[in-house]
Structure formats: C-alpha cells, structure tokens
N, C-alpha and C. Protein backbone atom coordinates (compact mmCIF):
# COMPACT_ATOMS: atom_id res chain seq x y z
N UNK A 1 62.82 77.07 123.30
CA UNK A 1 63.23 77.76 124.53
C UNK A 1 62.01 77.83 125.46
N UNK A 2 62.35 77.34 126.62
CA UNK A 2 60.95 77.69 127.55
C UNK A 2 60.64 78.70 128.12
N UNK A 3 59.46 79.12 128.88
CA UNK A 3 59.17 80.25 129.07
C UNK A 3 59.98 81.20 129.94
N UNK A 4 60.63 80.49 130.95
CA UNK A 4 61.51 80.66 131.72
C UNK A 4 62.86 81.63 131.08
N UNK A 5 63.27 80.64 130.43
CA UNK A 5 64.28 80.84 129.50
C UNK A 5 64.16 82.21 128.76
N UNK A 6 62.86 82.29 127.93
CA UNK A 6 62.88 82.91 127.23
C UNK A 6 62.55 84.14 127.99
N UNK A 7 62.12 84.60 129.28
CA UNK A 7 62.05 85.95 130.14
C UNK A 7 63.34 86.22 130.37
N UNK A 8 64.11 85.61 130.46
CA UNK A 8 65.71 85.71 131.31
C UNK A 8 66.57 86.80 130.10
N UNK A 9 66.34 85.88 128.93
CA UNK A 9 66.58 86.10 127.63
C UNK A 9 66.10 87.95 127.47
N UNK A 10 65.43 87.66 127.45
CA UNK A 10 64.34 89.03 127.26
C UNK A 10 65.01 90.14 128.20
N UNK A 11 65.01 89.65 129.65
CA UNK A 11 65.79 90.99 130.70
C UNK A 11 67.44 90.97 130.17
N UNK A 12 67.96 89.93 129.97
CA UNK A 12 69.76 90.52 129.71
C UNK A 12 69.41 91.08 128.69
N UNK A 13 68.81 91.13 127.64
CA UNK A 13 68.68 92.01 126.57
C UNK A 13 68.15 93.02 126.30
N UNK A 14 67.67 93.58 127.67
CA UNK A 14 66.92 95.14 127.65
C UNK A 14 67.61 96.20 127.54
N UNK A 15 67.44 97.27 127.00
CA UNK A 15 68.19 98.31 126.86
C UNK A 15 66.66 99.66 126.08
N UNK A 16 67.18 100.47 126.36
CA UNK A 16 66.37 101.73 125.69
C UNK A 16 65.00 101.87 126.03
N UNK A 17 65.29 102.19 127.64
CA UNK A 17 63.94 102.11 128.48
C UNK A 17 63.73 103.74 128.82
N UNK A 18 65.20 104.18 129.19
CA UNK A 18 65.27 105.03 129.41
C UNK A 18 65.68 105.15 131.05
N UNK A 19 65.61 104.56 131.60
CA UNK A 19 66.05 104.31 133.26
C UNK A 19 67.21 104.24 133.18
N UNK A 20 68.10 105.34 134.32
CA UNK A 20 69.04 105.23 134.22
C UNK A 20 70.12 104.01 134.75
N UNK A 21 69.37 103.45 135.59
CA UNK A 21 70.07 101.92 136.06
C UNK A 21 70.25 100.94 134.81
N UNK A 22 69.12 100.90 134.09
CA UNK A 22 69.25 99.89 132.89
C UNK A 22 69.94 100.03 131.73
N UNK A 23 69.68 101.96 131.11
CA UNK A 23 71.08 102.26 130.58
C UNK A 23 72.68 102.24 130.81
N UNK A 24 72.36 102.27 132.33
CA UNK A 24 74.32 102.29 132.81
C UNK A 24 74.64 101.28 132.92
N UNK A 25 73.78 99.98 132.91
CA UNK A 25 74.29 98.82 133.17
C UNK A 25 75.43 97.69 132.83
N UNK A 26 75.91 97.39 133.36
CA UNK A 26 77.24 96.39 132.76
C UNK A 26 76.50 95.17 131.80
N UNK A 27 75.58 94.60 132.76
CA UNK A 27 74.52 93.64 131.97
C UNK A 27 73.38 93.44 133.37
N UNK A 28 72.27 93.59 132.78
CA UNK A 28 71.36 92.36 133.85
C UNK A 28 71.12 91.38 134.07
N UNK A 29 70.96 91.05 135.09
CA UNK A 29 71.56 90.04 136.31
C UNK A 29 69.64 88.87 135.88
N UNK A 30 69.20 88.42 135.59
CA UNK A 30 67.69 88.02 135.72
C UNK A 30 67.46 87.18 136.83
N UNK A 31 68.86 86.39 137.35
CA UNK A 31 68.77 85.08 138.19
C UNK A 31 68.88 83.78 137.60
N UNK A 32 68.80 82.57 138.75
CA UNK A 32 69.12 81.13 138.72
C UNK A 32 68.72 80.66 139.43
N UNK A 33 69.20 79.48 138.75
CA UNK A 33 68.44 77.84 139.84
C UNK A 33 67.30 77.01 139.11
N UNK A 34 66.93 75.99 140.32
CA UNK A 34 65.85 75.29 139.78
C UNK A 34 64.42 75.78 139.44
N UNK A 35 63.83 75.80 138.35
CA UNK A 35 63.31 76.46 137.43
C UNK A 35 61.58 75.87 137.83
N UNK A 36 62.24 75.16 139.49
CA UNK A 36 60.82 74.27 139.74
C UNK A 36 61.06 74.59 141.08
N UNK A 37 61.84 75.01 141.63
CA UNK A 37 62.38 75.38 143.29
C UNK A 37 60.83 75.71 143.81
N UNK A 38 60.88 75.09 145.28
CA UNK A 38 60.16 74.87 146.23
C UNK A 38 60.51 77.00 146.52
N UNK A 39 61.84 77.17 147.00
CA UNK A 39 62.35 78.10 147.86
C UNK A 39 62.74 79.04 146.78
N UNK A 40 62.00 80.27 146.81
CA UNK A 40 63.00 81.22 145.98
C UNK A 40 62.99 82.92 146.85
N UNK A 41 64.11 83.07 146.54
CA UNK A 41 65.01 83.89 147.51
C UNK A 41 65.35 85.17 146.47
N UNK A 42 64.90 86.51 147.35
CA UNK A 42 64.76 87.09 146.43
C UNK A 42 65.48 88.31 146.76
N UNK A 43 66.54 88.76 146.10
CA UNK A 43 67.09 89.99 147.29
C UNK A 43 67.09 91.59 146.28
N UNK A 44 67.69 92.68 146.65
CA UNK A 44 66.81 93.99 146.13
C UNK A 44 67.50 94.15 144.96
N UNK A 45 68.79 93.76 144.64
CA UNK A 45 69.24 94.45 143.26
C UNK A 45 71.12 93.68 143.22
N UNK A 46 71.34 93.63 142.21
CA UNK A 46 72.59 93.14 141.76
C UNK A 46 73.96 93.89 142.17
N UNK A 47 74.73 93.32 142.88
CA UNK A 47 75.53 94.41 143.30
C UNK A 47 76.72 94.23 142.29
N UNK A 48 78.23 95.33 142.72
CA UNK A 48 79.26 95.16 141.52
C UNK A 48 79.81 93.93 141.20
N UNK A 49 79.90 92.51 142.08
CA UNK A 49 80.16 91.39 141.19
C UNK A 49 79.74 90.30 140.61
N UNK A 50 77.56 90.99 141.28
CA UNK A 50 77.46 90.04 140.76
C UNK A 50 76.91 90.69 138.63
N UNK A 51 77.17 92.47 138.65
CA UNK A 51 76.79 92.43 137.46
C UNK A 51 78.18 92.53 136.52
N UNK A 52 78.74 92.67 136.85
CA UNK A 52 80.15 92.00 136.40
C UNK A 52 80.27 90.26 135.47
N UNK A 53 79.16 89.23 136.07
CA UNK A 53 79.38 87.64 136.35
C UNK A 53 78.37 87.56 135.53
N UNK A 54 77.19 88.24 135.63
CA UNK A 54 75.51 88.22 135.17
C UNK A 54 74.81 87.61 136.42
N UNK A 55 75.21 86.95 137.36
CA UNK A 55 74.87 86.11 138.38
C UNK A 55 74.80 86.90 139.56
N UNK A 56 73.20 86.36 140.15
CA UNK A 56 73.17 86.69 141.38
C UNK A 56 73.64 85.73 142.36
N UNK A 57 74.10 86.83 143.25
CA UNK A 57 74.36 86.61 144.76
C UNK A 57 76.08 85.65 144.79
N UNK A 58 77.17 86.41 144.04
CA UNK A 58 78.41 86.17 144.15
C UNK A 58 79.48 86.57 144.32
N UNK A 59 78.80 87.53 145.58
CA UNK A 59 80.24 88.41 145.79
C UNK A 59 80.24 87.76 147.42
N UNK A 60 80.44 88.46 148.36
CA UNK A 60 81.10 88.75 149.56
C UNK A 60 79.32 87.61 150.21
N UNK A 61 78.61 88.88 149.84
CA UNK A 61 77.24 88.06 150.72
C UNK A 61 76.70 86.85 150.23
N UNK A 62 76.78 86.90 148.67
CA UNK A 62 76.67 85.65 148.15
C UNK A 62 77.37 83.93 148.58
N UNK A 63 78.54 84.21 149.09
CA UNK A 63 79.39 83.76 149.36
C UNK A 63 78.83 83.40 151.08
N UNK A 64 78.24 83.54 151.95
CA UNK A 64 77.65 84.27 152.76
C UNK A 64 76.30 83.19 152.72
N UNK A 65 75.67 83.62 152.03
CA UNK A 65 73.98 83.37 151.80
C UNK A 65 74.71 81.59 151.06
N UNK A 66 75.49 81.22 150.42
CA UNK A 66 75.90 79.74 150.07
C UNK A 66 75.65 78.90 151.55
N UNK A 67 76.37 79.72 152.67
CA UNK A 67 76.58 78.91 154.02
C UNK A 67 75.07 78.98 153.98
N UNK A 68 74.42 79.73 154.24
CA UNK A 68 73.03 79.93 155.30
C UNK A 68 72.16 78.72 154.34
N UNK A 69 72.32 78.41 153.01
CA UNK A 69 71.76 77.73 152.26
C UNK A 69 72.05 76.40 153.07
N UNK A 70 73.56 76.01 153.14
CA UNK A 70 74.37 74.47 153.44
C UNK A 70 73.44 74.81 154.46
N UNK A 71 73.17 75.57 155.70
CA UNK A 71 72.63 75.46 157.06
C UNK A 71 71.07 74.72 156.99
N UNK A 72 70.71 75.10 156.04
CA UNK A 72 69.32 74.75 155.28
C UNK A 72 68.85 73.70 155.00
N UNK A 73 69.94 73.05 154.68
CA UNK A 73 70.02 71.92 154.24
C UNK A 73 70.01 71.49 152.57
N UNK A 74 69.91 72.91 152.03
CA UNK A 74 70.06 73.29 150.52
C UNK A 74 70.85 73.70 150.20
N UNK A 75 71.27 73.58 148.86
CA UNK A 75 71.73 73.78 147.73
C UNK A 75 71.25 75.20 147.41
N UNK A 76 72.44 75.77 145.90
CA UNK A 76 72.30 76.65 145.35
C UNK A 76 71.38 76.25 143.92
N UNK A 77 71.84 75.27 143.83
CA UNK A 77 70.82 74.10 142.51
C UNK A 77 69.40 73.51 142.94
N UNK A 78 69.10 74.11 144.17
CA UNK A 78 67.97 73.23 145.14
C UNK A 78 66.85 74.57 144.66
N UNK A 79 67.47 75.61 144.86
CA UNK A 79 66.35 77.11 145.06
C UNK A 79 66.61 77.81 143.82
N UNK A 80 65.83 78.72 143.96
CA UNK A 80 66.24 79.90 142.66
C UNK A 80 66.17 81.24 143.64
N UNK A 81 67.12 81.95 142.61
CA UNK A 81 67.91 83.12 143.48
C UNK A 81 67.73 84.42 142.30
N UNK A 82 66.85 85.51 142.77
CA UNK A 82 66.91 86.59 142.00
C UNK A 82 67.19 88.40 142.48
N UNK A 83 66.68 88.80 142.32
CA UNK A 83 66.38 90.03 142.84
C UNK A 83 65.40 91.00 141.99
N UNK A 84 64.64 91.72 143.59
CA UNK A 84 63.52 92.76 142.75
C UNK A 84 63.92 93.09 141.39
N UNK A 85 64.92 94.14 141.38
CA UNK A 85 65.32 95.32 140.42
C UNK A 85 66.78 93.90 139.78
N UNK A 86 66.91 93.77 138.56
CA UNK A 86 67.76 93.34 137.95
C UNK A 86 68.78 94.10 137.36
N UNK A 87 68.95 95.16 137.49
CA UNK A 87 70.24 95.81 137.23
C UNK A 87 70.61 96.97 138.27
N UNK A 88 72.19 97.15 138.28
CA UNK A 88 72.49 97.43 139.60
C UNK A 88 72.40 99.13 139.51
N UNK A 89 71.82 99.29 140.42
CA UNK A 89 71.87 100.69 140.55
C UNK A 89 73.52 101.78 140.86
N UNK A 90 73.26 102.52 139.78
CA UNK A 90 74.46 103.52 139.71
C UNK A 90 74.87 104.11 141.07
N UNK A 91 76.17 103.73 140.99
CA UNK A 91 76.86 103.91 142.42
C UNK A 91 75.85 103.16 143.98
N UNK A 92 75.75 102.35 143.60
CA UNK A 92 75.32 101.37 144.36
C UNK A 92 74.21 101.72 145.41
N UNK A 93 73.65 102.95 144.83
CA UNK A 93 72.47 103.49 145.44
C UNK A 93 70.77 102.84 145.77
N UNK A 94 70.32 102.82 146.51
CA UNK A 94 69.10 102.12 146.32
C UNK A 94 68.05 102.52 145.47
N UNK A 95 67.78 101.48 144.62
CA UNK A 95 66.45 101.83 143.39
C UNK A 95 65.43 102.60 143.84
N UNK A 96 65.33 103.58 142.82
CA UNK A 96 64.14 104.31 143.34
C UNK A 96 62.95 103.80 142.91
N UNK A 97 61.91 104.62 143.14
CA UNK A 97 60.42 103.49 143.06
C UNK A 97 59.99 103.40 141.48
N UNK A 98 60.08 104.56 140.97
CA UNK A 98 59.78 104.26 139.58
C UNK A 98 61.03 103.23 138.79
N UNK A 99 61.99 103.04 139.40
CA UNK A 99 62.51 101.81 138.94
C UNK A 99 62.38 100.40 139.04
N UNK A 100 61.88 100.66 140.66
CA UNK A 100 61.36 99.22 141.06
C UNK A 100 60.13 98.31 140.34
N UNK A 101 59.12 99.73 139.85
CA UNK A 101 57.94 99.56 139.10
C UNK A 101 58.31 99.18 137.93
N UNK A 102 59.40 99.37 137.20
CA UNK A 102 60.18 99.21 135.96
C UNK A 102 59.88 97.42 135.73
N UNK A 103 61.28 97.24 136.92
CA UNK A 103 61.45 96.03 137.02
C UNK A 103 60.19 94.94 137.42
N UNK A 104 59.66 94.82 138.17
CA UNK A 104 58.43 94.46 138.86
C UNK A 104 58.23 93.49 137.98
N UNK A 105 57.46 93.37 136.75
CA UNK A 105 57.01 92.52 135.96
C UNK A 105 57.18 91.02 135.62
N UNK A 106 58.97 91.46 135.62
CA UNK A 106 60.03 90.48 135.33
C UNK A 106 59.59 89.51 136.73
N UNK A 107 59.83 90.19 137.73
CA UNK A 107 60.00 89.46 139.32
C UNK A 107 58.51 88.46 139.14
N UNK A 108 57.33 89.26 138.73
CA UNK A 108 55.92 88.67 139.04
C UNK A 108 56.10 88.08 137.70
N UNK A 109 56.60 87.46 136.61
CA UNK A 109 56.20 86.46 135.91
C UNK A 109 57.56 85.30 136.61
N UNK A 110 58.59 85.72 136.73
CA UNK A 110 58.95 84.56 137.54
C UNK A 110 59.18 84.22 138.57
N UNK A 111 57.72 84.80 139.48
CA UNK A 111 57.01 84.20 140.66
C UNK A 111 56.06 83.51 139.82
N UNK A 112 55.38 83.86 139.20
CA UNK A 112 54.48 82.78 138.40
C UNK A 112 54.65 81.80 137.37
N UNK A 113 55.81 81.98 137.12
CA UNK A 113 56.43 80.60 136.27
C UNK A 113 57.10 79.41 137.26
N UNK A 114 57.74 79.91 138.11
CA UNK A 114 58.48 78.99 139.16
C UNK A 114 57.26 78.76 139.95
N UNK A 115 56.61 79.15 140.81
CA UNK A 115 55.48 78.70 141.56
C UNK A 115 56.16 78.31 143.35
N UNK A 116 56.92 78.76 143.55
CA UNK A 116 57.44 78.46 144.81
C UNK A 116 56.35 78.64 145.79
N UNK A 117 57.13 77.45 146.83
CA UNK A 117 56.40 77.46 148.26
C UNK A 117 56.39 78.13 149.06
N UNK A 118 57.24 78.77 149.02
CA UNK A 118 57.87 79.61 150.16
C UNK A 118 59.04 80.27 149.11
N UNK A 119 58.94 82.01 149.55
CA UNK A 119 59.82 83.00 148.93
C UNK A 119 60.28 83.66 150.35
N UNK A 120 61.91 83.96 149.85
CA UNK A 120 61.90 84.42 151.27
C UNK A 120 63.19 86.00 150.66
N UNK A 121 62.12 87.03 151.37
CA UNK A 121 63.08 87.96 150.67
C UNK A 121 63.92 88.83 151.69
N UNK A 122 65.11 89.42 150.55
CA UNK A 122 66.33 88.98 151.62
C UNK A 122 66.47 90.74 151.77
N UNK A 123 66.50 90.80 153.21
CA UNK A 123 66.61 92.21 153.71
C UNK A 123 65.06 93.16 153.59
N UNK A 124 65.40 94.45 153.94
CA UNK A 124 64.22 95.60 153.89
C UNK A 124 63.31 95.86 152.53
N UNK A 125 64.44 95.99 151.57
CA UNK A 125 63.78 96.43 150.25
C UNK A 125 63.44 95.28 149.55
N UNK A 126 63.82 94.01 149.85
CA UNK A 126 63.58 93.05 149.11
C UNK A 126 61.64 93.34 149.62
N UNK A 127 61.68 93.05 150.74
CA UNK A 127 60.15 92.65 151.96
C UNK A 127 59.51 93.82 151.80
N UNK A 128 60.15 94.95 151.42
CA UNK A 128 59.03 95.94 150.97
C UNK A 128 57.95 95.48 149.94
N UNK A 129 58.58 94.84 148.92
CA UNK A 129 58.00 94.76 147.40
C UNK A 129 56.63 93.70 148.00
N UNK A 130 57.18 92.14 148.40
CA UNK A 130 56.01 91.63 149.19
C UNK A 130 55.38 91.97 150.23
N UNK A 131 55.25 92.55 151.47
CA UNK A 131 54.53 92.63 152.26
C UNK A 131 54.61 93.93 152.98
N UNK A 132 54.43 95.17 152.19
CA UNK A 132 54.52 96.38 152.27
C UNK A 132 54.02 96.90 154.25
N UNK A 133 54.58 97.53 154.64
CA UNK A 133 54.61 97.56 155.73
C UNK A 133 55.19 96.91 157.30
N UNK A 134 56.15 95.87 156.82
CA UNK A 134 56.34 94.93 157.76
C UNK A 134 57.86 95.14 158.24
N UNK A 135 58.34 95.51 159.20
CA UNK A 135 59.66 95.47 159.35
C UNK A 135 60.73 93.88 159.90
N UNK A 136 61.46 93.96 158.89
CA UNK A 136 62.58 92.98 158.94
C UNK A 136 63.36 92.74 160.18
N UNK A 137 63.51 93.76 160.86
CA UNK A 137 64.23 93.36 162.09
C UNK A 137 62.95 92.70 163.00
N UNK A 138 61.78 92.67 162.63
CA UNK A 138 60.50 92.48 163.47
C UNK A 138 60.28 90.80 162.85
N UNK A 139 60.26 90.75 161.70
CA UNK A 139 59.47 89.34 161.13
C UNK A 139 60.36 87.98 160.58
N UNK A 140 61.49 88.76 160.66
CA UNK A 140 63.26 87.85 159.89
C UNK A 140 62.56 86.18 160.30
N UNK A 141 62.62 85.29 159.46
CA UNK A 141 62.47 83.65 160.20
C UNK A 141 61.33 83.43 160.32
N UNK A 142 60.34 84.33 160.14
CA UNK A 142 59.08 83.66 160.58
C UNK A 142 58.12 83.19 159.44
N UNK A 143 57.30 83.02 159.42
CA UNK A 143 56.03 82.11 158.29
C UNK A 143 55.17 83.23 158.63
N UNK A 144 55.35 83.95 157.20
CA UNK A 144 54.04 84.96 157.12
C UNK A 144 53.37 85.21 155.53
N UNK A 145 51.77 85.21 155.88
CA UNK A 145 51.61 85.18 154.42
C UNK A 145 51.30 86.66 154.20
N UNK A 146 51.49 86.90 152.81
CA UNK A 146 51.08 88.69 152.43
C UNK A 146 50.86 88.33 151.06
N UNK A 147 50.16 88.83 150.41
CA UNK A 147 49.66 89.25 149.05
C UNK A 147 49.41 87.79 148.37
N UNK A 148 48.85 86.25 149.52
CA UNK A 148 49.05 85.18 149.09
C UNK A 148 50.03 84.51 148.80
N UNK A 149 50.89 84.81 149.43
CA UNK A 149 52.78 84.53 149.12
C UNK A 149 52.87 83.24 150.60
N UNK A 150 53.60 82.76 151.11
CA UNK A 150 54.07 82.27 151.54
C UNK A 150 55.16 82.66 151.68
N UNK A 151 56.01 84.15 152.80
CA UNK A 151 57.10 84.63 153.03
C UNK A 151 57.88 84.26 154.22
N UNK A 152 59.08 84.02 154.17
CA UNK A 152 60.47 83.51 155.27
C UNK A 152 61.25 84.75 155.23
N UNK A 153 61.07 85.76 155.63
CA UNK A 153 62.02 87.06 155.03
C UNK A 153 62.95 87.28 156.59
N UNK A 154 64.25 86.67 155.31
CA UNK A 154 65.65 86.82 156.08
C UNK A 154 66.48 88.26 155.97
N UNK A 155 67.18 88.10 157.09
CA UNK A 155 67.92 89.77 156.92
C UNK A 155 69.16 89.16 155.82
N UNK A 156 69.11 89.99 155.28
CA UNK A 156 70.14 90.40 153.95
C UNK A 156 71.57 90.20 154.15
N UNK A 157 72.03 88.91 153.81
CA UNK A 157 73.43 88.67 154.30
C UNK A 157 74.18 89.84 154.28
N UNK A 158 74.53 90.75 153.30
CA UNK A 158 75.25 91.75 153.64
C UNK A 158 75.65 92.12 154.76
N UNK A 159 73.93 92.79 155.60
CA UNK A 159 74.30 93.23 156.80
C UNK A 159 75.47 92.50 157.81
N UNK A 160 75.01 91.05 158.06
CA UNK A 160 76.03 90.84 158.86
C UNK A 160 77.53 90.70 158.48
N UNK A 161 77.82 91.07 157.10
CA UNK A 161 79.06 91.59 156.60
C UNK A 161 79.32 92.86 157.52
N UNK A 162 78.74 93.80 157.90
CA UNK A 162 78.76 94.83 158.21
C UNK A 162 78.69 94.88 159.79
N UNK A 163 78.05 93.81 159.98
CA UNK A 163 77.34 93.35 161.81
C UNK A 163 77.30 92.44 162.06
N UNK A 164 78.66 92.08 162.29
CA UNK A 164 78.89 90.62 162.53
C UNK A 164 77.98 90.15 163.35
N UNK A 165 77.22 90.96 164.32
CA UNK A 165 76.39 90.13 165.04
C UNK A 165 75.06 89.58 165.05
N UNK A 166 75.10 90.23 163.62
CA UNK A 166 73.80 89.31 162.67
C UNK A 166 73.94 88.40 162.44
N UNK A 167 75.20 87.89 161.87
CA UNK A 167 75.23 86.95 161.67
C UNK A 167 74.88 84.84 162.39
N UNK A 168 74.61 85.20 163.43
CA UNK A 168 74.30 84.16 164.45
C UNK A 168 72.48 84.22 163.97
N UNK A 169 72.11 85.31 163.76
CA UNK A 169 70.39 85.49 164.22
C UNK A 169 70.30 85.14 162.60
N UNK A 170 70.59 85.41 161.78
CA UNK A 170 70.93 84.43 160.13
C UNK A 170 71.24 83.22 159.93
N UNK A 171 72.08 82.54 160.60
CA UNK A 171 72.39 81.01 160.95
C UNK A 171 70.73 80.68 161.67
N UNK A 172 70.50 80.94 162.65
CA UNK A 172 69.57 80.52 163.48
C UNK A 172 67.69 80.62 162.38
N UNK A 173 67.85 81.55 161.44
CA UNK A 173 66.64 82.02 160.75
C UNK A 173 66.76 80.67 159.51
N UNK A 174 68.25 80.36 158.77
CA UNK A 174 68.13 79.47 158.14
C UNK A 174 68.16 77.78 158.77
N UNK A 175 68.60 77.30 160.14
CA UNK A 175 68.15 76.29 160.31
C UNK A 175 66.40 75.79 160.88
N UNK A 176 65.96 77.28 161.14
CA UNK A 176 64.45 76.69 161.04
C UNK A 176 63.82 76.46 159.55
N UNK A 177 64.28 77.21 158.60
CA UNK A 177 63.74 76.73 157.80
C UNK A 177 63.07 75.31 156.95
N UNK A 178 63.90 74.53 157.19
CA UNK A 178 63.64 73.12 156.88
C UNK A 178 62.02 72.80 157.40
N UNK A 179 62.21 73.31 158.77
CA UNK A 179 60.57 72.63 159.48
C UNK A 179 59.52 74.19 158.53
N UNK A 180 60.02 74.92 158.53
CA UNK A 180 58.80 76.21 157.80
C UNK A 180 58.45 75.26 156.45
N UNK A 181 59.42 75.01 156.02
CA UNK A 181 59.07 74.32 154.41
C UNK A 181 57.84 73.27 154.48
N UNK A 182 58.66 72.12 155.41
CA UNK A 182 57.54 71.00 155.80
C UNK A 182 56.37 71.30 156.52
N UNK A 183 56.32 72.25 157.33
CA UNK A 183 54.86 72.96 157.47
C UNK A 183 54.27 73.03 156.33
N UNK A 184 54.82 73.68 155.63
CA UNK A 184 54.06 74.49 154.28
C UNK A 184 52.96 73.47 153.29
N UNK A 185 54.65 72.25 153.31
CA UNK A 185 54.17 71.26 152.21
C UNK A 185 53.19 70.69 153.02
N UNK A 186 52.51 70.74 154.14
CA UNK A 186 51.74 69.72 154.89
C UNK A 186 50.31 70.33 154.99
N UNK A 187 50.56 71.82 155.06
CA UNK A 187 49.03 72.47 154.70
C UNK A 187 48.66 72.41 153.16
C-alpha cells in the first residue's frame, strides 16, 4: 500500500479522539484524485452527501465545482480534491479551531505527498488555514504565494448556490486558470 493510500486508510479509520465531529461521524471523507495532481483543491469540511458517499465534493456544489473544473480545462481524475477538516461537522456547523488543529496533519502530509503546483482553496475557511489573513472576496483567481504554497483561492461553489451571482465571477476565476498553471510551470 503506498503512502498515500495508507494515510487515507488511516483517516476513514479514526475514531476515539474524542472530538465531537469525528465521534458523530457517518465516516471520513480523506479525498481523491491523481495522487500526482499538478492542482489540488481544497475545501473546509465534508458536507451531508458527501459523508454519506465517503467522497468529496458530491452533492449540489460538487456537482457545481465538476463544471468550473470542465471550464478549466480539467478533469476530476486530472486534480485531487480534499478538505481541511475531514469529517463533517455536527449539524453542519463550522469546525471549530481545536478541530481544525485536529485535522491539520492529515491535510499537511497530503500536501506533502502529492506535491502540487498550485492549491487552490475553496472559499473563507478553506484560505484561512493557508494564508491566514487574506480575504476571499479580495484575492478569489489570483496567484498568490503564502506559507510557500502556490495559492488560486476560489470562492466556494456553494456560495453561488446561494448567489447566483457568483456564479459568473467562478466561471471567470476558473478559465484563467489554465494560464496561472502555465505561469507556474514556467517559473
């Protein structure tokens, strides 16, 4: 089993931490994709279908974030797709910090097993974890580095579930991407 493998392994099988997100959990979610992805996309926590599935990003926004991918010119088999916190928070509340710290580990060994070029995290709480201080409605689409990362931090498909009129400024954040990438690969 590779190393990869064997972390993934390791988070669906956590239990008796004592956190109440990880005890209530249906199962955790660890993520997917190419296990060599250039692009990995990282959003704050598993919502009800995708811990239902074990899979991130397959409900409503997932469904959602597939288009902004096709816009991309990628695939769901092209990138890898996770989130900070891997299990969904009870009543769909946002993780609190000593949970996030929980999770954390998991996220930073597979940022360092995958090795991506560009991470692009999806919404507020995702962009908290990388580049503490930066607001999302301020930096969405752009090429910024923080903590040595290489970040694209898109607003959180959800929202424009909610605001439809995000949704255009989300289309528009994933067809630059292609040229952010080839920047990247060229420095």
């Amino acid at each position: 089993m590779d190393a990869l493998e064997a972390l993934h392994e390791e988070i669906r099988s956590h239990r008796g931490c004592g956190f109440e997100l990880c005890e209530q959990a249906t199962q955790l979610v660890p993520g997917e994709g190419d296990p060599a992805a250039d692009v990995m996309l990282v959003g704050e926590a598993p919502g009800a279908a995708e811990a239902e599935q074990g899979r991130p990003f397959v409900g409503r926004a997932g469904k959602l974030l597939d288009e902004l991918l096709r816009e991309a010119g990628l695939d769901r088999a092209d990138v890898f797709i996770t989130n900070v916190v891997k299990a969904r928070p009870p009543g769909n509340r946002d993780p609190k910090a000593p949970e996030v710290a929980h999770h954390l580990p998991w996220l930073e060994q597979q940022l360092a097993l995958i090795r991506p070029r560009v991470v692009i995290p999806l919404g507020r709480h995702a962009l908290a974890h990388f580049a503490p201080g930066e607001k999302i409605s301020q930096v969405h689409g752009e090429l910024l580095v923080a903590g040595g990362r290489r970040l694209v931090p898109w607003l959180h498909p959800a929202a424009a579930l909610h605001n439809q009129g995000l949704r255009a400024t989300l289309f528009e954040d994933a067809r630059a991407l292609p040229g952010i990438v080839e920047s990247v690969e060229a420095s």
